[in-house]
PDB file of N, CA and C in Angstrom:
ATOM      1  N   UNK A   1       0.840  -1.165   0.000  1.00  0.00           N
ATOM      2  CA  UNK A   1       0.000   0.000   0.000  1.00  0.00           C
ATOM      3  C   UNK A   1       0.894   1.239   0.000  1.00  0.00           C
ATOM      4  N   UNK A   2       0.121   2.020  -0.874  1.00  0.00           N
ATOM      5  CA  UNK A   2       1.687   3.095  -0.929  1.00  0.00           C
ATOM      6  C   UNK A   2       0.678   4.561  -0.999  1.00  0.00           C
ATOM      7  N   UNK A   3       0.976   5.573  -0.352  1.00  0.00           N
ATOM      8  CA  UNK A   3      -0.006   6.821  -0.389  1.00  0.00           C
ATOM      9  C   UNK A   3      -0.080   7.724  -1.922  1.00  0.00           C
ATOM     10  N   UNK A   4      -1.144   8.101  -2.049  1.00  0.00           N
ATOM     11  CA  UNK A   4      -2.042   8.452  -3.343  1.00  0.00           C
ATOM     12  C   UNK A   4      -1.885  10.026  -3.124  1.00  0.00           C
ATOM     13  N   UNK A   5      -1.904  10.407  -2.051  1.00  0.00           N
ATOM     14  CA  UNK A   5      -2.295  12.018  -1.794  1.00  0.00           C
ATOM     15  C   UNK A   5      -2.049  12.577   0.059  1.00  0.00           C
ATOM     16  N   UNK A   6      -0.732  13.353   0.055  1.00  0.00           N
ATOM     17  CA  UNK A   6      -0.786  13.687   0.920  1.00  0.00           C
ATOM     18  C   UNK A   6      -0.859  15.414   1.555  1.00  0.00           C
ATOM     19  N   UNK A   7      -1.908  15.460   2.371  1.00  0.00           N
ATOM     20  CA  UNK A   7      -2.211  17.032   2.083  1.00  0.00           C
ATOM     21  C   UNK A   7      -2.441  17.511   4.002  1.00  0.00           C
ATOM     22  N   UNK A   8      -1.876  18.518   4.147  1.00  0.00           N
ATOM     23  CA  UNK A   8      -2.009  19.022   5.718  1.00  0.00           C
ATOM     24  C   UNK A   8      -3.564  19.894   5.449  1.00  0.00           C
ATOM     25  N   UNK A   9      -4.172  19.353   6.799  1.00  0.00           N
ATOM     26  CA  UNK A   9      -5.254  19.714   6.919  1.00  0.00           C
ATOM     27  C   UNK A   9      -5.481  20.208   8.269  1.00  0.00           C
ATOM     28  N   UNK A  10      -5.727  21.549   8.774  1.00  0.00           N
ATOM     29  CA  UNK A  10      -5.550  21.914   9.885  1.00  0.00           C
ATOM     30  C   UNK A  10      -4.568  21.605  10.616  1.00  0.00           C
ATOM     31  N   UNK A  11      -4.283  20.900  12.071  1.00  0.00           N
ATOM     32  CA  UNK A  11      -3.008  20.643  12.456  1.00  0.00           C
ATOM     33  C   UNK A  11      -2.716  19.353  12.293  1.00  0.00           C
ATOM     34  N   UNK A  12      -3.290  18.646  11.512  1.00  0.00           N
ATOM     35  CA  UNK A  12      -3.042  16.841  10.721  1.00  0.00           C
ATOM     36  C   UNK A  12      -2.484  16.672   9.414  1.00  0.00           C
ATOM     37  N   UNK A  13      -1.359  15.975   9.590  1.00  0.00           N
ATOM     38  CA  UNK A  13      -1.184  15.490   7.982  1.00  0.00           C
ATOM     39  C   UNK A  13      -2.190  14.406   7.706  1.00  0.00           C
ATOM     40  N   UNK A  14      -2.874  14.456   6.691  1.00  0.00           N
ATOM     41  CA  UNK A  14      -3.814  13.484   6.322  1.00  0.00           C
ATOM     42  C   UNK A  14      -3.390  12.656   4.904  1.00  0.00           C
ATOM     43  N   UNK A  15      -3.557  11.513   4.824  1.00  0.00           N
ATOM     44  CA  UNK A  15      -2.681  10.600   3.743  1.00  0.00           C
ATOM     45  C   UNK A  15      -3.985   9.904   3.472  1.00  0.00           C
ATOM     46  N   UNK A  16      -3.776  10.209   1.874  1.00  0.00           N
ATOM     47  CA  UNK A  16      -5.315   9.015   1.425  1.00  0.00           C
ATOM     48  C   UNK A  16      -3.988   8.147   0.651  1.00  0.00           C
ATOM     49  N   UNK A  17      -4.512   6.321   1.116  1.00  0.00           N
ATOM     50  CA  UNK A  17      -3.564   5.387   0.564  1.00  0.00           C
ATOM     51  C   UNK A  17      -3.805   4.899  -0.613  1.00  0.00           C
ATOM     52  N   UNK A  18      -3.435   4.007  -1.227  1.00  0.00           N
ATOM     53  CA  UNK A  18      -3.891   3.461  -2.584  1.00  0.00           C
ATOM     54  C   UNK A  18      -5.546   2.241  -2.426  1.00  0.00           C
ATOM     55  N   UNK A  19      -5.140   2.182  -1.571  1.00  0.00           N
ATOM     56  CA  UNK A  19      -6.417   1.202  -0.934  1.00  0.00           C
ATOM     57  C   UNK A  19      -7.780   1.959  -1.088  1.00  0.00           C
ATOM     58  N   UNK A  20      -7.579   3.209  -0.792  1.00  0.00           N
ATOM     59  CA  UNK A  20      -8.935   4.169  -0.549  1.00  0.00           C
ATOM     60  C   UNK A  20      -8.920   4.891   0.537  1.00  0.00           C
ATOM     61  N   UNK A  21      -8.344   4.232   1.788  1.00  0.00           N
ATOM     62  CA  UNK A  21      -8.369   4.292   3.229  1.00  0.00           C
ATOM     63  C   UNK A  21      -7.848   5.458   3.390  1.00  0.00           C
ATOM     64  N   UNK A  22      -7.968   6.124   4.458  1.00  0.00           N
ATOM     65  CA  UNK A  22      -7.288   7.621   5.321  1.00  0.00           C
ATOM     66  C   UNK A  22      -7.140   7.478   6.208  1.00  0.00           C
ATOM     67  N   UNK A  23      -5.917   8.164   6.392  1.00  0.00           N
ATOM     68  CA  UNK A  23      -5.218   8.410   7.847  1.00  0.00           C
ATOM     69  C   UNK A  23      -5.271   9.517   8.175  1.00  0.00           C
ATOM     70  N   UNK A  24      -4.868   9.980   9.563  1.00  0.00           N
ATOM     71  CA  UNK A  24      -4.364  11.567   9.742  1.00  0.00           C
ATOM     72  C   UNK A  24      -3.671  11.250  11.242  1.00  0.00           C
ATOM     73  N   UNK A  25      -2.873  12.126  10.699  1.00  0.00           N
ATOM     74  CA  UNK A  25      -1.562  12.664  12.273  1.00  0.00           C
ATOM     75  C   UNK A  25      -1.235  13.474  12.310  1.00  0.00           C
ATOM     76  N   UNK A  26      -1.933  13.683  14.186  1.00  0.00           N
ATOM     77  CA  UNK A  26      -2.003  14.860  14.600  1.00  0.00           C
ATOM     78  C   UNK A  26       0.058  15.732  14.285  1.00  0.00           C
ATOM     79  N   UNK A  27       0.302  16.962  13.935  1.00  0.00           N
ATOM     80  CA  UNK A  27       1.573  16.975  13.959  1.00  0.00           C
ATOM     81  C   UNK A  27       2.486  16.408  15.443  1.00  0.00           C
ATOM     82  N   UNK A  28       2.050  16.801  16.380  1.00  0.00           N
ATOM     83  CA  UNK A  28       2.652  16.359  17.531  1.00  0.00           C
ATOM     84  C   UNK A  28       3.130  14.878  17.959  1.00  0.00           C
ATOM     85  N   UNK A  29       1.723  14.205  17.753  1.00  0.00           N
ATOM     86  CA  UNK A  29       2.251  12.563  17.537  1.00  0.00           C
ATOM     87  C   UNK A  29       2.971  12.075  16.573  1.00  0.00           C
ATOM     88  N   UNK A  30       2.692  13.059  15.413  1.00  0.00           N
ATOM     89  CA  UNK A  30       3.839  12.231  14.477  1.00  0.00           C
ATOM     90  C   UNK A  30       5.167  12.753  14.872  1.00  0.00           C
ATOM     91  N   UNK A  31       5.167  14.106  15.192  1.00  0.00           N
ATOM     92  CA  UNK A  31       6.614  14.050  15.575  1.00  0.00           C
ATOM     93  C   UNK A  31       7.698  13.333  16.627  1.00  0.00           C
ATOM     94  N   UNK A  32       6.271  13.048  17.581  1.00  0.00           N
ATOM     95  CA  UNK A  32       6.700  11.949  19.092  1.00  0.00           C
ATOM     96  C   UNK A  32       7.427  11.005  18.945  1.00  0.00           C
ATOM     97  N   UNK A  33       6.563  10.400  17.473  1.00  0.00           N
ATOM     98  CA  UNK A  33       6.722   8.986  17.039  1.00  0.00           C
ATOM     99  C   UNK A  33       7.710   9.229  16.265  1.00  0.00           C
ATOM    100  N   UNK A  34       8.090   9.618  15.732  1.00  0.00           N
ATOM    101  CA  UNK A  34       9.728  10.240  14.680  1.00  0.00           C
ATOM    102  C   UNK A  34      10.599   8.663  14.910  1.00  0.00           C
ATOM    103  N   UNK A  35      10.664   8.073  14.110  1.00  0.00           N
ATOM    104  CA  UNK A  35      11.560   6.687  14.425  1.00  0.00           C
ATOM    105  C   UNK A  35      13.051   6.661  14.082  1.00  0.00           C
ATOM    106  N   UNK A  36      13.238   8.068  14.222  1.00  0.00           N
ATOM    107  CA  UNK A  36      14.647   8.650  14.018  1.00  0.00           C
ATOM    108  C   UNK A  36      15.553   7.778  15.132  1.00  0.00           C
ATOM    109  N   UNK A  37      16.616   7.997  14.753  1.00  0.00           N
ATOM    110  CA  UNK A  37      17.952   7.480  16.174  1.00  0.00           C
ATOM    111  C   UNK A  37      17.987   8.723  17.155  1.00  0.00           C
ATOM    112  N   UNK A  38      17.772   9.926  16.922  1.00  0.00           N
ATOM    113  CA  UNK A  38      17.652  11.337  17.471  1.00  0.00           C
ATOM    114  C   UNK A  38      16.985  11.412  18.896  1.00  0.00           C
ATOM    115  N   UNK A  39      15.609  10.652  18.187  1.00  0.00           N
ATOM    116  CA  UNK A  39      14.044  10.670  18.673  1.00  0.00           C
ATOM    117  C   UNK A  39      14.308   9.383  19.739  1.00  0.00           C
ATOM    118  N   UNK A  40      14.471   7.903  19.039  1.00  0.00           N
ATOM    119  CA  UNK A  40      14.538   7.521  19.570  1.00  0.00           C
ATOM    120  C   UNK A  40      15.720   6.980  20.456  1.00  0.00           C
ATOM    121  N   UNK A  41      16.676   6.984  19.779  1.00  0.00           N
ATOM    122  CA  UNK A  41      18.131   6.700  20.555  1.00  0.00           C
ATOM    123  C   UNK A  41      18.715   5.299  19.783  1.00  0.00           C
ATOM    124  N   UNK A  42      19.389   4.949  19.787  1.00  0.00           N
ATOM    125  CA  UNK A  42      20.183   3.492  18.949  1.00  0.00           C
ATOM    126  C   UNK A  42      20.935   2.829  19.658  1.00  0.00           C
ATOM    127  N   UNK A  43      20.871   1.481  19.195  1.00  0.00           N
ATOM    128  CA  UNK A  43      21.518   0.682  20.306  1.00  0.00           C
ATOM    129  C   UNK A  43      22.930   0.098  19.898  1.00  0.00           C
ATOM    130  N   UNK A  44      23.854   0.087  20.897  1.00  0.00           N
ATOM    131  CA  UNK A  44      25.339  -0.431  20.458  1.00  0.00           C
ATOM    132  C   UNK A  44      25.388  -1.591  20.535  1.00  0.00           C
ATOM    133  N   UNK A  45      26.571  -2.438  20.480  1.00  0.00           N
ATOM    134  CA  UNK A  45      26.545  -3.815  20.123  1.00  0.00           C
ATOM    135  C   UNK A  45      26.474  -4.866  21.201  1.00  0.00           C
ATOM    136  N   UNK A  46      26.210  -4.065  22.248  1.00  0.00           N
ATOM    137  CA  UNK A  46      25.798  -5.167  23.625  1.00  0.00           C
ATOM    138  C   UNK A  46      24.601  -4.267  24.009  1.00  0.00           C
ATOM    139  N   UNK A  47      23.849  -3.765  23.195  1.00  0.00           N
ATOM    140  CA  UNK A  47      22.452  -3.014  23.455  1.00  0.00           C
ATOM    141  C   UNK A  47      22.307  -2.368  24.097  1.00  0.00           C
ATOM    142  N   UNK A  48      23.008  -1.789  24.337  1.00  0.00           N
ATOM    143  CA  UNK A  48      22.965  -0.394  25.173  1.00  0.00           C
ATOM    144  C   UNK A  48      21.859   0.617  24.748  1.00  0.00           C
ATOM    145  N   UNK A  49      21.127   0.942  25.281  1.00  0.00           N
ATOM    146  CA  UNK A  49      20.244   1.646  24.493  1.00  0.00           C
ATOM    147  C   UNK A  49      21.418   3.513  24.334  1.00  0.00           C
ATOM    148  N   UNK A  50      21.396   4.135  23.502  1.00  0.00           N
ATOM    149  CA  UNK A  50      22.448   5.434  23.493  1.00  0.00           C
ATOM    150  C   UNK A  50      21.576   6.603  22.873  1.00  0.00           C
ATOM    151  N   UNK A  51      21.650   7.879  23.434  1.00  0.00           N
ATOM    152  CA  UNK A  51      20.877   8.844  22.823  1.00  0.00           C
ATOM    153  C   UNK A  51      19.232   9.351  22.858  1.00  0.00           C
ATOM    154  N   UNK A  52      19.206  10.267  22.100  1.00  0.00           N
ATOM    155  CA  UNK A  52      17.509  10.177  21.580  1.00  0.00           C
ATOM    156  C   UNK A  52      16.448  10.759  23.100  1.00  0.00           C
ATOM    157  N   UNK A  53      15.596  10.839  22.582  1.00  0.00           N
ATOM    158  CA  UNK A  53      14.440  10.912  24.239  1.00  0.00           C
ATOM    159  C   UNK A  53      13.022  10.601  23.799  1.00  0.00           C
ATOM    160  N   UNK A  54      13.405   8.946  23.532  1.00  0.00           N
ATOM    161  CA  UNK A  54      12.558   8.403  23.850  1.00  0.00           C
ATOM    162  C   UNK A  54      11.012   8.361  24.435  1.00  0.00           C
ATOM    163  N   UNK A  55      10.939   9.015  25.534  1.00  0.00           N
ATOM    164  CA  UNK A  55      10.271   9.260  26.900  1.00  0.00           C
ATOM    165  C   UNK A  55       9.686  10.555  26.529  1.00  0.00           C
ATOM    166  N   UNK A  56      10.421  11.069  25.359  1.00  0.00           N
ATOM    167  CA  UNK A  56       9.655  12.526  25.105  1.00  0.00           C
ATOM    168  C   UNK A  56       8.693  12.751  23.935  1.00  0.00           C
ATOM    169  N   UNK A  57       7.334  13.258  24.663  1.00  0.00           N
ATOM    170  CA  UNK A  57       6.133  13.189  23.677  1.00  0.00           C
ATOM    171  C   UNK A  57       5.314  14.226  23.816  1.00  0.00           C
ATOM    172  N   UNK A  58       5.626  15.578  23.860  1.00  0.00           N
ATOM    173  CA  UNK A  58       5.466  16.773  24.414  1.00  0.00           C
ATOM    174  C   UNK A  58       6.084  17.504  23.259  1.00  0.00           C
ATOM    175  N   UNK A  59       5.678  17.970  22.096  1.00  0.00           N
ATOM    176  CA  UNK A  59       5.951  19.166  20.989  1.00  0.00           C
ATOM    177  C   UNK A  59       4.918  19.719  21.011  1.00  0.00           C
ATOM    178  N   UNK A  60       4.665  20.914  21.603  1.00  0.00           N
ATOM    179  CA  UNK A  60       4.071  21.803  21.888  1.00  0.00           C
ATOM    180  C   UNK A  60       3.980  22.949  20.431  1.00  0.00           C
ATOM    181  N   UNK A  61       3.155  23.059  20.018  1.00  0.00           N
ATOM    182  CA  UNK A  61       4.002  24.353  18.808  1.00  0.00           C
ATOM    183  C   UNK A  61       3.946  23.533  17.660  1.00  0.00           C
ATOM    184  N   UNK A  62       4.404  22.461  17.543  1.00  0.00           N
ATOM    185  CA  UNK A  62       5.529  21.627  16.396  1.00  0.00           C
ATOM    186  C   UNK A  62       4.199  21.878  15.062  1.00  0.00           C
ATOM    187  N   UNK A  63       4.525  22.079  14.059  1.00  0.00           N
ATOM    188  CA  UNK A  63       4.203  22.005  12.976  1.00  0.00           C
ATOM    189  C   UNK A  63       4.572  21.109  11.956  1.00  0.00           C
ATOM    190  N   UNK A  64       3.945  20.399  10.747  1.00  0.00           N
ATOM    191  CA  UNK A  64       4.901  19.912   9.824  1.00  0.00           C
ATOM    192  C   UNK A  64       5.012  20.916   8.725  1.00  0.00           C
ATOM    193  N   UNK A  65       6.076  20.931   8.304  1.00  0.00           N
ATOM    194  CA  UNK A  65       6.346  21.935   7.136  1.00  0.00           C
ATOM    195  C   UNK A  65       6.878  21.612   5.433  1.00  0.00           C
ATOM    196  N   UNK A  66       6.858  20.364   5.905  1.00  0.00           N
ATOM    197  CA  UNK A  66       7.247  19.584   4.322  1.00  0.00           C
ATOM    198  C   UNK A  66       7.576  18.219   4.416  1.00  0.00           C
ATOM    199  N   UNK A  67       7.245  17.784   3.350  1.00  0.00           N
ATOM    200  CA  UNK A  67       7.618  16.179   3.474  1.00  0.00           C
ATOM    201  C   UNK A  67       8.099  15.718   2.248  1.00  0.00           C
ATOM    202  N   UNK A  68       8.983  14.537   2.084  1.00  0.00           N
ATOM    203  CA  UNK A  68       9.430  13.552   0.662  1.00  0.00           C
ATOM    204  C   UNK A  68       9.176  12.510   1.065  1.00  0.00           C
ATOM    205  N   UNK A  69       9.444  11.879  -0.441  1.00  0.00           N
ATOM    206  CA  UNK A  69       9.205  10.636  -0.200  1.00  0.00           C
ATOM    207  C   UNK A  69      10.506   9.751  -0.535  1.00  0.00           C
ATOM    208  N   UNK A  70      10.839   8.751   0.356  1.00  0.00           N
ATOM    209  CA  UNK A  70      11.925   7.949   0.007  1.00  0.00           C
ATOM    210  C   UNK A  70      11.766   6.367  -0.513  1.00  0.00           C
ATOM    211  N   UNK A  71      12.783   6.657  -1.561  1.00  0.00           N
ATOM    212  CA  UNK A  71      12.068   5.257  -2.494  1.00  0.00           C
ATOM    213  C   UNK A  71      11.148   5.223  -2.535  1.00  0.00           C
ATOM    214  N   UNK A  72      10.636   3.792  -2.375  1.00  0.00           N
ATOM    215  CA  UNK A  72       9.132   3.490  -2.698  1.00  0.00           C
ATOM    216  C   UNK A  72       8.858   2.954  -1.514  1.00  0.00           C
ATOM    217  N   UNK A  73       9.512   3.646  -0.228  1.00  0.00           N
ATOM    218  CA  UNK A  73       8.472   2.462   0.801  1.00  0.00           C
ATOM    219  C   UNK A  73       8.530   3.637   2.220  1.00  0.00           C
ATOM    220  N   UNK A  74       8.833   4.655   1.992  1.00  0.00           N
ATOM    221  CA  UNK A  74       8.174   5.688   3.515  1.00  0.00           C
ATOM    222  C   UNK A  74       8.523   6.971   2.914  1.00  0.00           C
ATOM    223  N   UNK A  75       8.193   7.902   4.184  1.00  0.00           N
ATOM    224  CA  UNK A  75       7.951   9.313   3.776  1.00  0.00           C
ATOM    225  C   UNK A  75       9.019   9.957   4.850  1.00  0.00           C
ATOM    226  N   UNK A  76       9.695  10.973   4.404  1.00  0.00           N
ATOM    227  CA  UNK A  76      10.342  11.656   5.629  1.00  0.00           C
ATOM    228  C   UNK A  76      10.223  13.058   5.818  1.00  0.00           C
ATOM    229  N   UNK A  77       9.352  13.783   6.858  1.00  0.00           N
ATOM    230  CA  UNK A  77       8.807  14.676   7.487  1.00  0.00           C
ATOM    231  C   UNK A  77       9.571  15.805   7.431  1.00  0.00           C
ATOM    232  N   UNK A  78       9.161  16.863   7.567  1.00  0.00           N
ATOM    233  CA  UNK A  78       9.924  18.057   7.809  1.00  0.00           C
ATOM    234  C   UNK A  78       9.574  18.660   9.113  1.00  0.00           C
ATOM    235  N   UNK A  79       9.814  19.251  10.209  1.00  0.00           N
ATOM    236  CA  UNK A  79       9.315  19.863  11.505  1.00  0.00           C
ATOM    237  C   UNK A  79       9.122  20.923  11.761  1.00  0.00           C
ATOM    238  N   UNK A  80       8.884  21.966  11.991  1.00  0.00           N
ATOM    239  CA  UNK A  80       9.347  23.519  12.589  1.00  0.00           C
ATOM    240  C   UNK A  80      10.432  23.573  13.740  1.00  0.00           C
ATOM    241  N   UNK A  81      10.479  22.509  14.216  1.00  0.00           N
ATOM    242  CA  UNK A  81      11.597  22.350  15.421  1.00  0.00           C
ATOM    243  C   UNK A  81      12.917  22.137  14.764  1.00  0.00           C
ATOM    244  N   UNK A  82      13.061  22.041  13.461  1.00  0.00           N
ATOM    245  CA  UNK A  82      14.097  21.865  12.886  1.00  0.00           C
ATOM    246  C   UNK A  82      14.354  20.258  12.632  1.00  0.00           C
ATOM    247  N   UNK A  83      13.458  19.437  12.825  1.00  0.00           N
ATOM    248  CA  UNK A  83      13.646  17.941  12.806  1.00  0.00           C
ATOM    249  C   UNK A  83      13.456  17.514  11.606  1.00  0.00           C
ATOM    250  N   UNK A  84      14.223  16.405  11.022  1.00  0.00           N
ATOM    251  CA  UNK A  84      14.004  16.014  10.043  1.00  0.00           C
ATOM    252  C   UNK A  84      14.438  14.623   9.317  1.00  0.00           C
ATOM    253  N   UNK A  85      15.073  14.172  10.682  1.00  0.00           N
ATOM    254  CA  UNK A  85      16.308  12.683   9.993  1.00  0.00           C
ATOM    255  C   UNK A  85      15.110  11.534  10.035  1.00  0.00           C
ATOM    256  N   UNK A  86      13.900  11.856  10.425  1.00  0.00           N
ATOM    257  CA  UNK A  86      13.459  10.480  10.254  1.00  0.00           C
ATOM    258  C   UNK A  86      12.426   9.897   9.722  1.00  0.00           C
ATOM    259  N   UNK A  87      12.743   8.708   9.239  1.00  0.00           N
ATOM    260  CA  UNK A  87      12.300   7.974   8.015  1.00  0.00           C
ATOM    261  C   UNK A  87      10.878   7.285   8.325  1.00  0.00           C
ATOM    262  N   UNK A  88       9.790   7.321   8.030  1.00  0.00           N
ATOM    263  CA  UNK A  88       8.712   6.803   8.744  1.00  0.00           C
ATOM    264  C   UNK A  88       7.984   5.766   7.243  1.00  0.00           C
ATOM    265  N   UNK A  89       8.367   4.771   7.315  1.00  0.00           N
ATOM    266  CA  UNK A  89       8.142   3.379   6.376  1.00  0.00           C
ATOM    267  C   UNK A  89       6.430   3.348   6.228  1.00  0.00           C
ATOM    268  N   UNK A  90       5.968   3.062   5.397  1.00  0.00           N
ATOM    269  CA  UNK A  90       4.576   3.147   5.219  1.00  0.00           C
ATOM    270  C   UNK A  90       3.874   2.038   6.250  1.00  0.00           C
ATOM    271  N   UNK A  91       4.366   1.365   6.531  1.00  0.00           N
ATOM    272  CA  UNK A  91       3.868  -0.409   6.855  1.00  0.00           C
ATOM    273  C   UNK A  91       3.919   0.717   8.896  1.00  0.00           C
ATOM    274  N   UNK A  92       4.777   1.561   9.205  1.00  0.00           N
ATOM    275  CA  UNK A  92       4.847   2.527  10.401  1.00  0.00           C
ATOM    276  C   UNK A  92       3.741   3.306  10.342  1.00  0.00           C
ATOM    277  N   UNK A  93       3.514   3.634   9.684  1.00  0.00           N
ATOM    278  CA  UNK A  93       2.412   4.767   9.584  1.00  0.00           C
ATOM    279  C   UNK A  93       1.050   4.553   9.739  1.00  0.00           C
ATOM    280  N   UNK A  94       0.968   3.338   8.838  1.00  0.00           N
ATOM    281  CA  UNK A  94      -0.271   2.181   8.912  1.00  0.00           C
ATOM    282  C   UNK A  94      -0.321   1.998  10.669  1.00  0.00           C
ATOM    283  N   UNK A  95       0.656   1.436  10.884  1.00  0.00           N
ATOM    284  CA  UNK A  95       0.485   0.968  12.277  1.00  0.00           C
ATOM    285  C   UNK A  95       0.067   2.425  13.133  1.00  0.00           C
ATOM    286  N   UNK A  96       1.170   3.529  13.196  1.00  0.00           N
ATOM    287  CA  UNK A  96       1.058   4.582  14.057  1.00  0.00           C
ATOM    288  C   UNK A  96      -0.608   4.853  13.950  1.00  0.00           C
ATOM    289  N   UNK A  97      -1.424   5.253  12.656  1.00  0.00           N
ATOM    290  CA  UNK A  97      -2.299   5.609  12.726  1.00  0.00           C
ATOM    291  C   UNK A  97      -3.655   4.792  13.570  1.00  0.00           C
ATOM    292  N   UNK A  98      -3.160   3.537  13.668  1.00  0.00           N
ATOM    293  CA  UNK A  98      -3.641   2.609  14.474  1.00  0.00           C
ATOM    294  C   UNK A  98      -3.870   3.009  16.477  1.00  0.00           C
ATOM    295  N   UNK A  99      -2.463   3.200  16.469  1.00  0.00           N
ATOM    296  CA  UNK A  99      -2.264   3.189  18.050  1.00  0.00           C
ATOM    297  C   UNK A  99      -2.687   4.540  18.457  1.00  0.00           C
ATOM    298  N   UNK A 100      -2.562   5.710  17.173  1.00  0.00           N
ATOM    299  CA  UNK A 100      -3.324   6.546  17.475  1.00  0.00           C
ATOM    300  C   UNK A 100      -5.223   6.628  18.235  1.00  0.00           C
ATOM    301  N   UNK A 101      -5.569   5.774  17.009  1.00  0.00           N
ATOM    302  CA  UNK A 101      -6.882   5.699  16.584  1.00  0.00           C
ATOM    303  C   UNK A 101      -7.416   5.133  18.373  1.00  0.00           C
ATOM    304  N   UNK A 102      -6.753   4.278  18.721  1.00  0.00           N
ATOM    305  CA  UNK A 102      -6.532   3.240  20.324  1.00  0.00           C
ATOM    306  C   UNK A 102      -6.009   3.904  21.297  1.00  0.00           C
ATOM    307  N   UNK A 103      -5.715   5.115  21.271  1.00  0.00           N
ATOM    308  CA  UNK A 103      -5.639   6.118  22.068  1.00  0.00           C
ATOM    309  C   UNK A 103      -3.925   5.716  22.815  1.00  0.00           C
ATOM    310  N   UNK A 104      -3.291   4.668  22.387  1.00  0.00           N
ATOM    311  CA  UNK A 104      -1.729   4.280  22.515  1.00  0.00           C
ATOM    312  C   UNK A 104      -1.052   5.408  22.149  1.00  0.00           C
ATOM    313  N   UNK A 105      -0.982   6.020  21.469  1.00  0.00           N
ATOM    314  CA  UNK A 105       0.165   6.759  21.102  1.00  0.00           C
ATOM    315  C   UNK A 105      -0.218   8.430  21.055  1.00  0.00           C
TER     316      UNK A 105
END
């Protein structure tokens, strides 16, 4: 499933998919959810978890301000906070809009 049309609508990016289906994220959660190494932190080779803040889900303000698309399989965001390294895979988004929808995320 790969998105057809993606257009900001008030403070939601909203994505119609090839399926038919729609999503929307709020800017704040999507930025929470950012599956960046930044955002979330990366792990070294005895798993250390290193970096990132995780734990942080509080963008107050945050706007999205542009987005691409990479290859053929996710989209990567633009922020007003200046954020931007991370890659959010379609098969993520599907899901995020989920845990949204379930009040998880």
């Amino acid at each position: 499933m790969r998105p057809e049309d993606i257009q900001i609508i008030g403070q939601e990016v909203a994505i119609r998919w090839s399926d038919g289906s729609e999503d929307y994220f709020p800017f704040e959660k999507l930025r929470a959810a950012s599956p960046s190494a930044s955002n979330q932190g990366e792990r070294d080779l005895f798993g250390n978890l290193i970096g990132g803040n995780p734990g942080q889900t509080h963008f107050p303000g945050v706007v999205v301000t542009g987005w691409m698309p990479v290859g053929g399989y996710a989209i990567q965001f633009r922020f007003s906070d200046g954020h931007a390294s991370g890659l959010y895979p379609f098969s993520y988004l599907k899901d995020l809009s989920k845990a949204i929808a379930d009040g998880r995320a």
